[in-house]
PDB file of N, CA and C in Angstrom:
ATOM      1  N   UNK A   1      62.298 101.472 116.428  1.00  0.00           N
ATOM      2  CA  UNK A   1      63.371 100.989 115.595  1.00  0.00           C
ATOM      3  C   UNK A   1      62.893  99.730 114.891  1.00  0.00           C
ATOM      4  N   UNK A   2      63.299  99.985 113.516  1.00  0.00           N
ATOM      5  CA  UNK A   2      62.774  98.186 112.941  1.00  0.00           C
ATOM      6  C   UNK A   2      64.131  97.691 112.499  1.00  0.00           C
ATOM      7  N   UNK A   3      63.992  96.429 111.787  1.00  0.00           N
ATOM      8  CA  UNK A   3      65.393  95.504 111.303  1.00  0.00           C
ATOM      9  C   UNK A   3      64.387  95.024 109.670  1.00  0.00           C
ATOM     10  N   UNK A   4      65.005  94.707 108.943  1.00  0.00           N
ATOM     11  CA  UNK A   4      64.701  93.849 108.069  1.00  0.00           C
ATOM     12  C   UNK A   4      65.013  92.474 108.345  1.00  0.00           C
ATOM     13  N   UNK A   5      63.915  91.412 108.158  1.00  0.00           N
ATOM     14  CA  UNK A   5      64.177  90.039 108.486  1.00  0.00           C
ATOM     15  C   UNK A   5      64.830  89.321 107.254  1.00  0.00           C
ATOM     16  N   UNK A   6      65.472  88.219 107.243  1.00  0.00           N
ATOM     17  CA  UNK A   6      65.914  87.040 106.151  1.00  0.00           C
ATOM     18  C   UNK A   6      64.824  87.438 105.297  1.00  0.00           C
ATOM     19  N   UNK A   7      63.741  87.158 105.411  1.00  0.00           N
ATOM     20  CA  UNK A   7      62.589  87.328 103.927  1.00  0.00           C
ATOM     21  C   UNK A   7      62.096  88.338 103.724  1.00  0.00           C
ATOM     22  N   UNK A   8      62.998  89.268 104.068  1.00  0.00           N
ATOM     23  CA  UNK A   8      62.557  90.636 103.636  1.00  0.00           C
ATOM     24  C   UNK A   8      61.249  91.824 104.555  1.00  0.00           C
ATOM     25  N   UNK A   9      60.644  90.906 105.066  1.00  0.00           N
ATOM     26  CA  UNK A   9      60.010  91.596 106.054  1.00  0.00           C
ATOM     27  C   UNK A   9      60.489  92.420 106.982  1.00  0.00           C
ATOM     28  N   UNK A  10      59.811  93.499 107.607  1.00  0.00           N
ATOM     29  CA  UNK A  10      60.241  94.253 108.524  1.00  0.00           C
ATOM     30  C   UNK A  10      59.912  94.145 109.772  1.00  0.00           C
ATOM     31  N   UNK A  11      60.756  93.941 110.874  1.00  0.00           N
ATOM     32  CA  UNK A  11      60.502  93.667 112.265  1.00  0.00           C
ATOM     33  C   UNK A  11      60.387  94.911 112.788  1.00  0.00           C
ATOM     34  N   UNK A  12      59.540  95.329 113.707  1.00  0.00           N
ATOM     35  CA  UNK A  12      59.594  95.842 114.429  1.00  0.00           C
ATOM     36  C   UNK A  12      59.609  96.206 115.977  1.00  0.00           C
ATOM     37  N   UNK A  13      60.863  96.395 116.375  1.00  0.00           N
ATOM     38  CA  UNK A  13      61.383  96.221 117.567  1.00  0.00           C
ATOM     39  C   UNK A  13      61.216  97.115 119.003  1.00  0.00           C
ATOM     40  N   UNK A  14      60.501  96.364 120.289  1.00  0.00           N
ATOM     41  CA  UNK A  14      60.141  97.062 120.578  1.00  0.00           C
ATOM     42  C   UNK A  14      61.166  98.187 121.444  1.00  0.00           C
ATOM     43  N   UNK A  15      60.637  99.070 121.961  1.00  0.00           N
ATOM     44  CA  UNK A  15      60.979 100.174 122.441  1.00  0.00           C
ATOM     45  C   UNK A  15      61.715 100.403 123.504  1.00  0.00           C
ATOM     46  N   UNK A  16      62.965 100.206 123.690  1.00  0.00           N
ATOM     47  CA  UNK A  16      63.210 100.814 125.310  1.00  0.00           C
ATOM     48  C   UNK A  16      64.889 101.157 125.055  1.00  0.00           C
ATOM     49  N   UNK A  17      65.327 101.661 126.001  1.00  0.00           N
ATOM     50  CA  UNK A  17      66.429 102.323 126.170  1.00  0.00           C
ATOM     51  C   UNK A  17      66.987 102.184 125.436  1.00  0.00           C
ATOM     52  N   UNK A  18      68.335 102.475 124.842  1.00  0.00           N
ATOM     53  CA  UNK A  18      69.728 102.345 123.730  1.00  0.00           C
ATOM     54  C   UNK A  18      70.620 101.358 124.911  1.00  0.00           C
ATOM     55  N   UNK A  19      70.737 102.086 125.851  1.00  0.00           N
ATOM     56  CA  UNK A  19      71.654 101.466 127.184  1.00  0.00           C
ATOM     57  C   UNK A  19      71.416  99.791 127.045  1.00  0.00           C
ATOM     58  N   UNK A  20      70.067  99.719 127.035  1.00  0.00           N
ATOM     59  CA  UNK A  20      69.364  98.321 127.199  1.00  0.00           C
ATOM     60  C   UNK A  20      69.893  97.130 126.162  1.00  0.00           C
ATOM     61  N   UNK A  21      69.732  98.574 124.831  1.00  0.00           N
ATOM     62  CA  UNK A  21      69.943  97.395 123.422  1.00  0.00           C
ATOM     63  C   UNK A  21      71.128  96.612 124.056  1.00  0.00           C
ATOM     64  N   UNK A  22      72.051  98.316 123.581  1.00  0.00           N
ATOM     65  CA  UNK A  22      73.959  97.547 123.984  1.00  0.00           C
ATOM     66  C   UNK A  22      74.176  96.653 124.697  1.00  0.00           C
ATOM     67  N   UNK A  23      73.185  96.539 125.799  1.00  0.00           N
ATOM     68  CA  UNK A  23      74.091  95.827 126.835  1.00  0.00           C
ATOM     69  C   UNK A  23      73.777  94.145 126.679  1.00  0.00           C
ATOM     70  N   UNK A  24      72.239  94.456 126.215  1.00  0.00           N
ATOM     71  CA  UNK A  24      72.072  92.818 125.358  1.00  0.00           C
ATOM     72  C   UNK A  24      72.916  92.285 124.164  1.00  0.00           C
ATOM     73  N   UNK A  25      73.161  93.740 123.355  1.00  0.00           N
ATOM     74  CA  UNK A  25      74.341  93.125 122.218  1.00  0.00           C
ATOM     75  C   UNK A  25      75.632  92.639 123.152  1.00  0.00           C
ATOM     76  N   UNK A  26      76.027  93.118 124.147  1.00  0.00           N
ATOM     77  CA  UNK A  26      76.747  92.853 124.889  1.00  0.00           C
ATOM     78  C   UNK A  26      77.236  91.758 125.671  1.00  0.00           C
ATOM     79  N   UNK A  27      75.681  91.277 126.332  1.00  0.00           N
ATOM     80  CA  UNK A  27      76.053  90.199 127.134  1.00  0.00           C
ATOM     81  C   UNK A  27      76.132  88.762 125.783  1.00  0.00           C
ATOM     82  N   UNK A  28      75.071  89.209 125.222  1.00  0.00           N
ATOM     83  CA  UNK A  28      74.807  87.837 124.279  1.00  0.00           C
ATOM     84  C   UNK A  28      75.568  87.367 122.682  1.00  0.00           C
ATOM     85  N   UNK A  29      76.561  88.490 122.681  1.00  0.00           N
ATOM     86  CA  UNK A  29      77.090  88.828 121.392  1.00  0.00           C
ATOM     87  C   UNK A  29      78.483  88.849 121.397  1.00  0.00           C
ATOM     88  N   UNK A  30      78.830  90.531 122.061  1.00  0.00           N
ATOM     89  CA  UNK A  30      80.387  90.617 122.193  1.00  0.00           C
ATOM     90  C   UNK A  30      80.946  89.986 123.319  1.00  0.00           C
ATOM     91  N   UNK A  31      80.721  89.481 124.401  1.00  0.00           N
ATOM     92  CA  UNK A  31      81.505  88.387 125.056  1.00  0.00           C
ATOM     93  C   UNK A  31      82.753  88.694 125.626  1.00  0.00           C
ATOM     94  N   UNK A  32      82.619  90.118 125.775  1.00  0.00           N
ATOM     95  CA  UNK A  32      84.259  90.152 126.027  1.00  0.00           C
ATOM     96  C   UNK A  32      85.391  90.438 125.029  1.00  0.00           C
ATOM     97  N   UNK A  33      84.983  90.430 123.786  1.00  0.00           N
ATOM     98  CA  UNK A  33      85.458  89.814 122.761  1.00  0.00           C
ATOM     99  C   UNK A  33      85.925  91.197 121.977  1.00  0.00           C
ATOM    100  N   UNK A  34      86.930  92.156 122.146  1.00  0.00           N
ATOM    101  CA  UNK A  34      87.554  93.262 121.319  1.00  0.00           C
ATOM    102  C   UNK A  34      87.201  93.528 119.956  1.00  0.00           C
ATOM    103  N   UNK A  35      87.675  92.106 119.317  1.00  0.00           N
ATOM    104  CA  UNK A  35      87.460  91.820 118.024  1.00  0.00           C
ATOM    105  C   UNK A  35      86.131  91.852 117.694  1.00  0.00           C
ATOM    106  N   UNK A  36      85.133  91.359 117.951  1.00  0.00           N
ATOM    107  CA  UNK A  36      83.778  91.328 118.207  1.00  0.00           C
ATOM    108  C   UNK A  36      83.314  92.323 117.878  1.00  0.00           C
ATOM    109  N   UNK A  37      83.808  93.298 118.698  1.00  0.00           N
ATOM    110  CA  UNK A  37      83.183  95.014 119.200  1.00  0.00           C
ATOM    111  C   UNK A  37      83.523  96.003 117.572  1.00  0.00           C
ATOM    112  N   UNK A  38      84.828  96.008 116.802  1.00  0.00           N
ATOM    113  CA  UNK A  38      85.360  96.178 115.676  1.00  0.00           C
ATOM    114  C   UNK A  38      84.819  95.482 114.747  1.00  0.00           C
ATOM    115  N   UNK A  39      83.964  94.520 114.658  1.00  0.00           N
ATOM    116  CA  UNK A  39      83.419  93.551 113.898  1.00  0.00           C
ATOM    117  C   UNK A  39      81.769  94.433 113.747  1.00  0.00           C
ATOM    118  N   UNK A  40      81.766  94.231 114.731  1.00  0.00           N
ATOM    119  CA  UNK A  40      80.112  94.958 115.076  1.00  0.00           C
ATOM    120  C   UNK A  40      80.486  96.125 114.296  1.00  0.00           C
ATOM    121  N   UNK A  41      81.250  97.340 114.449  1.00  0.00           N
ATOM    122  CA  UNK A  41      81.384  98.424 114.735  1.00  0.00           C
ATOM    123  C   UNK A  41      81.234  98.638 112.983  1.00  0.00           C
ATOM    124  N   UNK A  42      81.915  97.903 112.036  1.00  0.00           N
ATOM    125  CA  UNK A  42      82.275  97.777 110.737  1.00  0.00           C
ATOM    126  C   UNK A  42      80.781  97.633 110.023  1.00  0.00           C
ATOM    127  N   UNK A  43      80.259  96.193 110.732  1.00  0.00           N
ATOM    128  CA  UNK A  43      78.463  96.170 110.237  1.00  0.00           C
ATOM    129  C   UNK A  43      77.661  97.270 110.245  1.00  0.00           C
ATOM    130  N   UNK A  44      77.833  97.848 111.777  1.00  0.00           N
ATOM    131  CA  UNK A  44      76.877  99.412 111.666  1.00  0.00           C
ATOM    132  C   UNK A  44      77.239 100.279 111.111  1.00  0.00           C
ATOM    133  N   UNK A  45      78.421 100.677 110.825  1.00  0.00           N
ATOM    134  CA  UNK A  45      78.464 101.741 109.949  1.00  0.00           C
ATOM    135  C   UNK A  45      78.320 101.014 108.487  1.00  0.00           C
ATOM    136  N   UNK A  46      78.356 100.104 108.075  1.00  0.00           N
ATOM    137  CA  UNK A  46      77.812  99.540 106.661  1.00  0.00           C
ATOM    138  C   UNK A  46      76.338  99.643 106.635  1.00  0.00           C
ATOM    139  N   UNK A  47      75.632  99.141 107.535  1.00  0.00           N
ATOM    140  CA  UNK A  47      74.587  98.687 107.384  1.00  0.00           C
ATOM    141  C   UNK A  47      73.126  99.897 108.129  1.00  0.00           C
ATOM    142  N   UNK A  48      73.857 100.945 108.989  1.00  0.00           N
ATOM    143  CA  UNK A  48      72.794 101.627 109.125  1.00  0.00           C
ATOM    144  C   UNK A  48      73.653 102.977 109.225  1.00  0.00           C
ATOM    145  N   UNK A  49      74.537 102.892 108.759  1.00  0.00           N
ATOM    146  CA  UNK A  49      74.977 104.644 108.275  1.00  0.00           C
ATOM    147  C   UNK A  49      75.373 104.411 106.648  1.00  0.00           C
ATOM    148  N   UNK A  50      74.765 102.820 105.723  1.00  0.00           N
ATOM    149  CA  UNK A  50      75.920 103.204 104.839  1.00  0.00           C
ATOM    150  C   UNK A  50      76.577 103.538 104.021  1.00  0.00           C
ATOM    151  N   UNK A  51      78.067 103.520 105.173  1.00  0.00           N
ATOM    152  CA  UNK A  51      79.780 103.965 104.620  1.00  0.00           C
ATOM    153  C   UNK A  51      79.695 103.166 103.810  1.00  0.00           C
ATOM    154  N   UNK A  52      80.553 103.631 102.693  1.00  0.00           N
ATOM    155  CA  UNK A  52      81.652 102.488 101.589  1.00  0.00           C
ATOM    156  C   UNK A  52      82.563 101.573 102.429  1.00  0.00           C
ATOM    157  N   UNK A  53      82.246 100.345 101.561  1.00  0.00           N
ATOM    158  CA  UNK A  53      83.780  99.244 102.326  1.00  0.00           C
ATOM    159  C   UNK A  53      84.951 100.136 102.336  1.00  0.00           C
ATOM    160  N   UNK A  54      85.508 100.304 101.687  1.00  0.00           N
ATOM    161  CA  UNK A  54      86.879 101.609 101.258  1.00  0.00           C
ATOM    162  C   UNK A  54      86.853 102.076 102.503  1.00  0.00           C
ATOM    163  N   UNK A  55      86.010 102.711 102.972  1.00  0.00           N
ATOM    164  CA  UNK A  55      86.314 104.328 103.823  1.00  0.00           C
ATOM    165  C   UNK A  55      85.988 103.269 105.544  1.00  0.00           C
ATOM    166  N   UNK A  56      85.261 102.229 105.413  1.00  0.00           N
ATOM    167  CA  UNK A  56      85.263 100.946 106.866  1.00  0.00           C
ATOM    168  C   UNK A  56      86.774 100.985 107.280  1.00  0.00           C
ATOM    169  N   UNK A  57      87.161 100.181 105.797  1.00  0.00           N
ATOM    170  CA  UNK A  57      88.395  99.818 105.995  1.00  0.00           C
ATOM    171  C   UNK A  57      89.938 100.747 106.345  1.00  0.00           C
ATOM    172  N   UNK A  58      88.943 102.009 105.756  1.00  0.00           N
ATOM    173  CA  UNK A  58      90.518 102.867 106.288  1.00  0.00           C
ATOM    174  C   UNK A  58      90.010 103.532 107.651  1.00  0.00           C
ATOM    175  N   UNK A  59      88.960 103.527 108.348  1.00  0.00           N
ATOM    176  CA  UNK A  59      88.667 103.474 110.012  1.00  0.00           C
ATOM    177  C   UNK A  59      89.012 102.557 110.104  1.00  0.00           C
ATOM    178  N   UNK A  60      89.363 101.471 110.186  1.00  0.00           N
ATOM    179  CA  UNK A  60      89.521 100.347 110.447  1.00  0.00           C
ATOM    180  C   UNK A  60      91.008  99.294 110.225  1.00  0.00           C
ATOM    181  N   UNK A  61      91.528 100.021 109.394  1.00  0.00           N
ATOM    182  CA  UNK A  61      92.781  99.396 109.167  1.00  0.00           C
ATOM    183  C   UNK A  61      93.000  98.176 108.540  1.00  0.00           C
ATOM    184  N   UNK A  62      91.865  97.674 107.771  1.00  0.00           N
ATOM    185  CA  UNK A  62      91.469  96.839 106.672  1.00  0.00           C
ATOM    186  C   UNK A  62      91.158  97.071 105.405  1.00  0.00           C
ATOM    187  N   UNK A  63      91.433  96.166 104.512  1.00  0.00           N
ATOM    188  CA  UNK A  63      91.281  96.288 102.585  1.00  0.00           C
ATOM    189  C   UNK A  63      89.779  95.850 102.791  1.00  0.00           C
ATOM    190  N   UNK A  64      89.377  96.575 101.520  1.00  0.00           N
ATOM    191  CA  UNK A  64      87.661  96.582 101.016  1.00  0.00           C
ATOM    192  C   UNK A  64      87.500  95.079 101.119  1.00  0.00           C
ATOM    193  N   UNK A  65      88.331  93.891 100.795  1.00  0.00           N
ATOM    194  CA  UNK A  65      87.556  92.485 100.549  1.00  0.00           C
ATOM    195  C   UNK A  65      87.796  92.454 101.942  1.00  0.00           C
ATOM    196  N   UNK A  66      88.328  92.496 102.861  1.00  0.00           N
ATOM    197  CA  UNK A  66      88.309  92.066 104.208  1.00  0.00           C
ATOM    198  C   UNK A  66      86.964  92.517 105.173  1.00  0.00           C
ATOM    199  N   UNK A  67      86.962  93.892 104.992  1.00  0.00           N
ATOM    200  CA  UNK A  67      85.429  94.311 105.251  1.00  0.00           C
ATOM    201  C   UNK A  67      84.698  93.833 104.939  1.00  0.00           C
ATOM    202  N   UNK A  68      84.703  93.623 103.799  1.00  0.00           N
ATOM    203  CA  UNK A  68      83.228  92.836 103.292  1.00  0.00           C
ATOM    204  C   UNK A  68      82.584  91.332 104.048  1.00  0.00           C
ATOM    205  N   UNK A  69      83.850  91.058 104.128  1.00  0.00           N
ATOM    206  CA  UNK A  69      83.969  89.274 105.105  1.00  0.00           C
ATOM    207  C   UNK A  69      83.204  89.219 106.287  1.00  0.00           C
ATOM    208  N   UNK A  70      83.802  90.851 106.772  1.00  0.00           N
ATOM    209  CA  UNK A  70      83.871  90.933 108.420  1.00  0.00           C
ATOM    210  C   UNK A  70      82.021  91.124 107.949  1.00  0.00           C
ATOM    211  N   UNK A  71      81.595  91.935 107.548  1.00  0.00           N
ATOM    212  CA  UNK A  71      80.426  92.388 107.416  1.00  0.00           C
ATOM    213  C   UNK A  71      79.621  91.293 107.277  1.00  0.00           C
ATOM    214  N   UNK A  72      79.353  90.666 106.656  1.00  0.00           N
ATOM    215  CA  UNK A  72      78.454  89.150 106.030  1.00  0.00           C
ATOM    216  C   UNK A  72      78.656  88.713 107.249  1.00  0.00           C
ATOM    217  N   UNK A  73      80.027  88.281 107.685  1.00  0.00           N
ATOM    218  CA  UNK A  73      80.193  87.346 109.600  1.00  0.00           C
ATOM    219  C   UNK A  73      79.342  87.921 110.157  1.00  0.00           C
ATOM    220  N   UNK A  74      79.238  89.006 110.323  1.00  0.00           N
ATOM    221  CA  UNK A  74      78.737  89.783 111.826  1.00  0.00           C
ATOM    222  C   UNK A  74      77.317  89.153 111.436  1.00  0.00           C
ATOM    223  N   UNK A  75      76.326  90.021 110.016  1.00  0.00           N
ATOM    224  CA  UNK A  75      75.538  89.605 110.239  1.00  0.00           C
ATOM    225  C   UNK A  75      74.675  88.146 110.368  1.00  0.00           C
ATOM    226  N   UNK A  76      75.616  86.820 109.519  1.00  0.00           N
ATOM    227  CA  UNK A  76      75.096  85.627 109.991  1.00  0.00           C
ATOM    228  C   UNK A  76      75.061  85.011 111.446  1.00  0.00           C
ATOM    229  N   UNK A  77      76.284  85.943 112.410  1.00  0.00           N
ATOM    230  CA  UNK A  77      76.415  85.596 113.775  1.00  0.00           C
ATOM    231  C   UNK A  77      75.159  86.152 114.301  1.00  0.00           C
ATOM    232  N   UNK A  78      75.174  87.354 113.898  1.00  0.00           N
ATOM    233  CA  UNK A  78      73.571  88.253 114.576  1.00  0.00           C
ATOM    234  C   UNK A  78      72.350  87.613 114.242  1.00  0.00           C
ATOM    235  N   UNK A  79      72.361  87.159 113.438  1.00  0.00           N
ATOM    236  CA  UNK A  79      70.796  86.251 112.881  1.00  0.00           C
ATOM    237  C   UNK A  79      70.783  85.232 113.850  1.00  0.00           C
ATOM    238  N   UNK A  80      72.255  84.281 113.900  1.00  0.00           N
ATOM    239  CA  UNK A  80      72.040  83.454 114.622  1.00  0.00           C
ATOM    240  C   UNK A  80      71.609  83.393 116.020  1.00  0.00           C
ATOM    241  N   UNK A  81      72.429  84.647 116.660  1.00  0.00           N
ATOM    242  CA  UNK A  81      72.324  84.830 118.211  1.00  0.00           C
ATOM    243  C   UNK A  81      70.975  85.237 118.209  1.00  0.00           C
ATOM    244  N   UNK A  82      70.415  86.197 117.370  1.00  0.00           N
ATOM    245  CA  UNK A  82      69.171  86.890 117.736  1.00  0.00           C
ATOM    246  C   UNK A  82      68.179  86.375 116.820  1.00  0.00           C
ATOM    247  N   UNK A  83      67.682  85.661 117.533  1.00  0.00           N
ATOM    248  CA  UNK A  83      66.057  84.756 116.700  1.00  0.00           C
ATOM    249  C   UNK A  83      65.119  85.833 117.063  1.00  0.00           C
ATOM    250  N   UNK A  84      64.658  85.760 115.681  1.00  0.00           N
ATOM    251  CA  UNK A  84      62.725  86.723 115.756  1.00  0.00           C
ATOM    252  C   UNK A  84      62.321  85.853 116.406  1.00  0.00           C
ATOM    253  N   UNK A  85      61.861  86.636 118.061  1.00  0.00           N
ATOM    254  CA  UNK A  85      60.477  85.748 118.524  1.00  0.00           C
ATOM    255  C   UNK A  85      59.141  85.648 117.541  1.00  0.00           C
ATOM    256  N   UNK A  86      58.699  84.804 117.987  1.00  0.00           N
ATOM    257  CA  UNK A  86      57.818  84.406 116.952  1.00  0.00           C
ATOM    258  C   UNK A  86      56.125  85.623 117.301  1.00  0.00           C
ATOM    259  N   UNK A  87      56.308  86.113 118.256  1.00  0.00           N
ATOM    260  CA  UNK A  87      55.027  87.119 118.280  1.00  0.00           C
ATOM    261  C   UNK A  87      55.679  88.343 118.437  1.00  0.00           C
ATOM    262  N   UNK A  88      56.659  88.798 117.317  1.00  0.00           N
ATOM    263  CA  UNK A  88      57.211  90.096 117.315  1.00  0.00           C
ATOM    264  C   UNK A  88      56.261  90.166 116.094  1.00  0.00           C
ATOM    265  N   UNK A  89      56.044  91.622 115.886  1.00  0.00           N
ATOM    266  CA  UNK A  89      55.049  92.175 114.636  1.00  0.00           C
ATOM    267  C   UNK A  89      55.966  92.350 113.264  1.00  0.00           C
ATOM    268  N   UNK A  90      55.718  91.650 112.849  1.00  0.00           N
ATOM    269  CA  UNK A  90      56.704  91.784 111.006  1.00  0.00           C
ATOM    270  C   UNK A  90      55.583  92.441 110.128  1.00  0.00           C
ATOM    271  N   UNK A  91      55.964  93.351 109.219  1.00  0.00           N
ATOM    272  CA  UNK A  91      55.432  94.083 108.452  1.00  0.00           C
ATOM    273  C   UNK A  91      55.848  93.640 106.747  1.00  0.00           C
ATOM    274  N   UNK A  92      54.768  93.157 105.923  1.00  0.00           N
ATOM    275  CA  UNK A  92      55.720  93.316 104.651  1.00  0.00           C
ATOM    276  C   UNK A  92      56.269  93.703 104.089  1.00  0.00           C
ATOM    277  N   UNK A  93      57.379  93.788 103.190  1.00  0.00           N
ATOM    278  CA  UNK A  93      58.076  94.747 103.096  1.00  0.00           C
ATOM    279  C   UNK A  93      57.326  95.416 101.412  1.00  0.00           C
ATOM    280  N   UNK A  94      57.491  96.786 101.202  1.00  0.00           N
ATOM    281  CA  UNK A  94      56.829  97.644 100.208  1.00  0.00           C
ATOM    282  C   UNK A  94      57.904  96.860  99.083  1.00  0.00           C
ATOM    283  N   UNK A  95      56.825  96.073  97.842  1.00  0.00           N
ATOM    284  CA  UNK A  95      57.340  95.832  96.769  1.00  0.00           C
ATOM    285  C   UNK A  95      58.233  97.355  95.847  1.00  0.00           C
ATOM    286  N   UNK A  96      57.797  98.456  96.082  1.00  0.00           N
ATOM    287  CA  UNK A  96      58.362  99.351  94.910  1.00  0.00           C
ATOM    288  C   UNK A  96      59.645 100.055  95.965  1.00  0.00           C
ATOM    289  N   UNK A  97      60.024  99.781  96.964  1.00  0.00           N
ATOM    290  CA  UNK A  97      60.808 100.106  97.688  1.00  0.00           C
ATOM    291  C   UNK A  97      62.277  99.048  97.239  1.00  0.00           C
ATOM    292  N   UNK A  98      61.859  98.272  97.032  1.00  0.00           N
ATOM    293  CA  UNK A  98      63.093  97.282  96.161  1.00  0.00           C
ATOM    294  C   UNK A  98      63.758  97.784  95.152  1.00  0.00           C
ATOM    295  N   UNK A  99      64.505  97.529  95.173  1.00  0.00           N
ATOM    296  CA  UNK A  99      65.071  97.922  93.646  1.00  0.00           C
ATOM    297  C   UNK A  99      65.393  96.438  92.524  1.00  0.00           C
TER     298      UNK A  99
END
């Protein structure tokens, strides 16, 4: 699995269970936190299935500008909580792959 970093580079993350990821998004992220979990839930389907804000928000029971909010939050919280170690392997990212 990789991520794209702040500068565009690609991380690549290493390998182990799904169980494992969650439960680190879990301990270090959602907190207990309902809202959190619906917050998250809105980012991934934006960001690695993505849905239209529109169609978030009607799973979700929110207007397109509200999604959008929730979306940007999640991911500046996720950057924050989750720092690139510094000897994870980043890949550059392909200039013609940009648009």
């Amino acid at each position: 699995m990789s991520m794209i970093n702040q500068e565009g580079g690609k991380v690549v993350l290493p390998r182990q269970d799904p169980n494992e990821f969650w439960s680190l998004i879990e301990k270090h992220y959602i907190e207990g936190d309902e809202t959190r979990w619906r917050n998250l839930a809105a980012w991934v389907l934006r960001e690695q299935a993505g849905w239209p804000y529109e169609r978030i928000g009607q799973a979700l029971g929110h207007d397109r500008g509200h999604v959008y909010r929730i979306v940007g939050q999640v991911q500046d919280e996720m950057r924050k909580t989750f720092r690139q170690p510094a000897d994870w392997p980043v890949q550059s990212p392909d200039k013609e792959e940009r648009p």
